[in-house]
Protein backbone atom coordinates (compact mmCIF):
# COMPACT_ATOMS: atom_id res chain seq x y z
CA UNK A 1 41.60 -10.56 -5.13
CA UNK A 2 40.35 -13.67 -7.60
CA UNK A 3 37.28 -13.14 -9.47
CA UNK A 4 35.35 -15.18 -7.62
CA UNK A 5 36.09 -13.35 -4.09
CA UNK A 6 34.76 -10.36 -6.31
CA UNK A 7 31.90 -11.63 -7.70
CA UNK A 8 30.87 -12.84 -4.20
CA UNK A 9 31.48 -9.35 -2.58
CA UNK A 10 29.41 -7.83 -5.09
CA UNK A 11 26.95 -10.15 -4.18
CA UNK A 12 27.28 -10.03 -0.59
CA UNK A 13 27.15 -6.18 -0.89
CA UNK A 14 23.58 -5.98 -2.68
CA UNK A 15 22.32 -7.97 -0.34
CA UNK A 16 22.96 -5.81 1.89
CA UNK A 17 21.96 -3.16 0.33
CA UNK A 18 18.67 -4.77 -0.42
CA UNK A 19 18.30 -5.40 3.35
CA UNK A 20 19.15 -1.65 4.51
CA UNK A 21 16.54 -0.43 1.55
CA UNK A 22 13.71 -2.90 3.42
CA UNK A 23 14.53 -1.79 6.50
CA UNK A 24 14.16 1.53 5.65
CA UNK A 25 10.98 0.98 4.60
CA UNK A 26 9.72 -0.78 6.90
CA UNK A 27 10.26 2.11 9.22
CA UNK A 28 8.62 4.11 6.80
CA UNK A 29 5.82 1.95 6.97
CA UNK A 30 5.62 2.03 10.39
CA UNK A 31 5.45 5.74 11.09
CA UNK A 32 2.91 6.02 8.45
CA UNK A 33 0.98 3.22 10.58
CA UNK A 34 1.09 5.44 13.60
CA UNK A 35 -0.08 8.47 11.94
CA UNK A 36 -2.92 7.02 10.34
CA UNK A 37 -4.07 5.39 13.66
CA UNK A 38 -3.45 8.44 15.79
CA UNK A 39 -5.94 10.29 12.96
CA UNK A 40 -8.42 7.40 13.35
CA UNK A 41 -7.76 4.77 10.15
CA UNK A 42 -8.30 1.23 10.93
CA UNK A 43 -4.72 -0.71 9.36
CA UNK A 44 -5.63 -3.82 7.70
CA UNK A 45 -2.51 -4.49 6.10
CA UNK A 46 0.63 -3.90 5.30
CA UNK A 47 3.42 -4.85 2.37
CA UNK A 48 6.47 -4.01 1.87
CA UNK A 49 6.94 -4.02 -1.78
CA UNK A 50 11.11 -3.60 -2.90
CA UNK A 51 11.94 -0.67 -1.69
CA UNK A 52 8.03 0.79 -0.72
CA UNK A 53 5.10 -0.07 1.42
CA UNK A 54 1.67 -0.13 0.56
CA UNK A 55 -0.99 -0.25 3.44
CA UNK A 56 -4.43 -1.10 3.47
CA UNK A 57 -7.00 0.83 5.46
CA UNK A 58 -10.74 0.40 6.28
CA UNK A 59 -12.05 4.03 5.51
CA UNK A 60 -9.68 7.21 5.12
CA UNK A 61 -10.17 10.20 8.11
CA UNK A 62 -11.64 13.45 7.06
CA UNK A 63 -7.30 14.15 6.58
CA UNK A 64 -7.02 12.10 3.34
CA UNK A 65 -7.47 14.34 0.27
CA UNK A 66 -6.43 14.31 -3.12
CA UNK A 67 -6.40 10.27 -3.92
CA UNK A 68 -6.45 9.19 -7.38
CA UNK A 69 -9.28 5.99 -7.78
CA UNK A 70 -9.96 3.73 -9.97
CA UNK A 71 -13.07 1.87 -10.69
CA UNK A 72 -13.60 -2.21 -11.43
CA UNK A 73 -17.19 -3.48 -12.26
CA UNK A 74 -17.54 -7.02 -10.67
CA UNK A 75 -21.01 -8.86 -11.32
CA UNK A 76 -23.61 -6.75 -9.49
CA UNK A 77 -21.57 -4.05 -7.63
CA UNK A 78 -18.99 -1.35 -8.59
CA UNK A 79 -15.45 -1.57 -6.51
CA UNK A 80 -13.63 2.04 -6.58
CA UNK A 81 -10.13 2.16 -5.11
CA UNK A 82 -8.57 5.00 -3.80
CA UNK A 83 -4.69 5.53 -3.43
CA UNK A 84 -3.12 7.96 -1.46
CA UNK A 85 0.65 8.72 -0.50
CA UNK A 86 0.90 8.87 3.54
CA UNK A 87 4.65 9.99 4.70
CA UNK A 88 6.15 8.10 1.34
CA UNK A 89 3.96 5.17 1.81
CA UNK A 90 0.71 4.32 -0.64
CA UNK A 91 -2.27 4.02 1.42
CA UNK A 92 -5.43 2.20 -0.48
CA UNK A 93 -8.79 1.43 0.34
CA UNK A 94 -11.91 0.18 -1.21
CA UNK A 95 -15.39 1.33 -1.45
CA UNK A 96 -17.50 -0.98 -2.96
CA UNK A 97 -21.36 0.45 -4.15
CA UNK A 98 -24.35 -1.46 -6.00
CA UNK A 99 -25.64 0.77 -8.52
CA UNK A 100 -29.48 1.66 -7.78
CA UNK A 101 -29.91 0.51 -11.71
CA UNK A 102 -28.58 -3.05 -9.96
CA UNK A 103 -30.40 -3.29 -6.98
CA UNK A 104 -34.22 -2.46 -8.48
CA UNK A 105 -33.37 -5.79 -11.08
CA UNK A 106 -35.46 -8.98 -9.65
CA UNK A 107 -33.09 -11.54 -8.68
């Protein structure tokens, strides 16, 4: 075999790799979809990110516990985000909050 009929083996071998690895997670991504609708999330989005999905959800269930959140300041109102891991898949969402020091300042 020439180096070139290598090289483009290799290369025709990570691919699909690559594509089994997206598949999988796509799957993934899908059970973790049903779950959190059968527990009563609202989906928003989904990404598949390499070789791992990240959803996007309205508001958690009562389920979700133990998410890790960070907090942004934007102008007049306070974004935290909470991440979660759902069947191997990060689940987010956003709660965003005006601080009553915020809201009592005249426009």
């Amino acid at each position: 075999m020439s180096m070139l009929e290598q090289i483009r083996l290799s290369l025709r071998l990570r691919r699909e790799a690559q594509t089994e690895r997206v598949f999988r997670t796509i799957k993934q991504a899908l059970g973790a979809v049903f779950y959190l609708r059968d527990n009563g999330c609202t989906v928003e989005a989904v990404e598949i990110r390499g070789d791992h999905a990240v959803i996007t959800i309205d508001h958690p269930g009562a389920f979700m516990k133990g998410a890790v959140h960070v907090r942004r300041i934007h102008g007049d109102h306070r974004e935290t985000v909470h991440v979660a891991r759902v069947l191997d898949c990060q689940v987010q969402w956003s709660v965003i909050d005006q601080p009553e020091l915020l809201r009592r300042m005249p426009a």
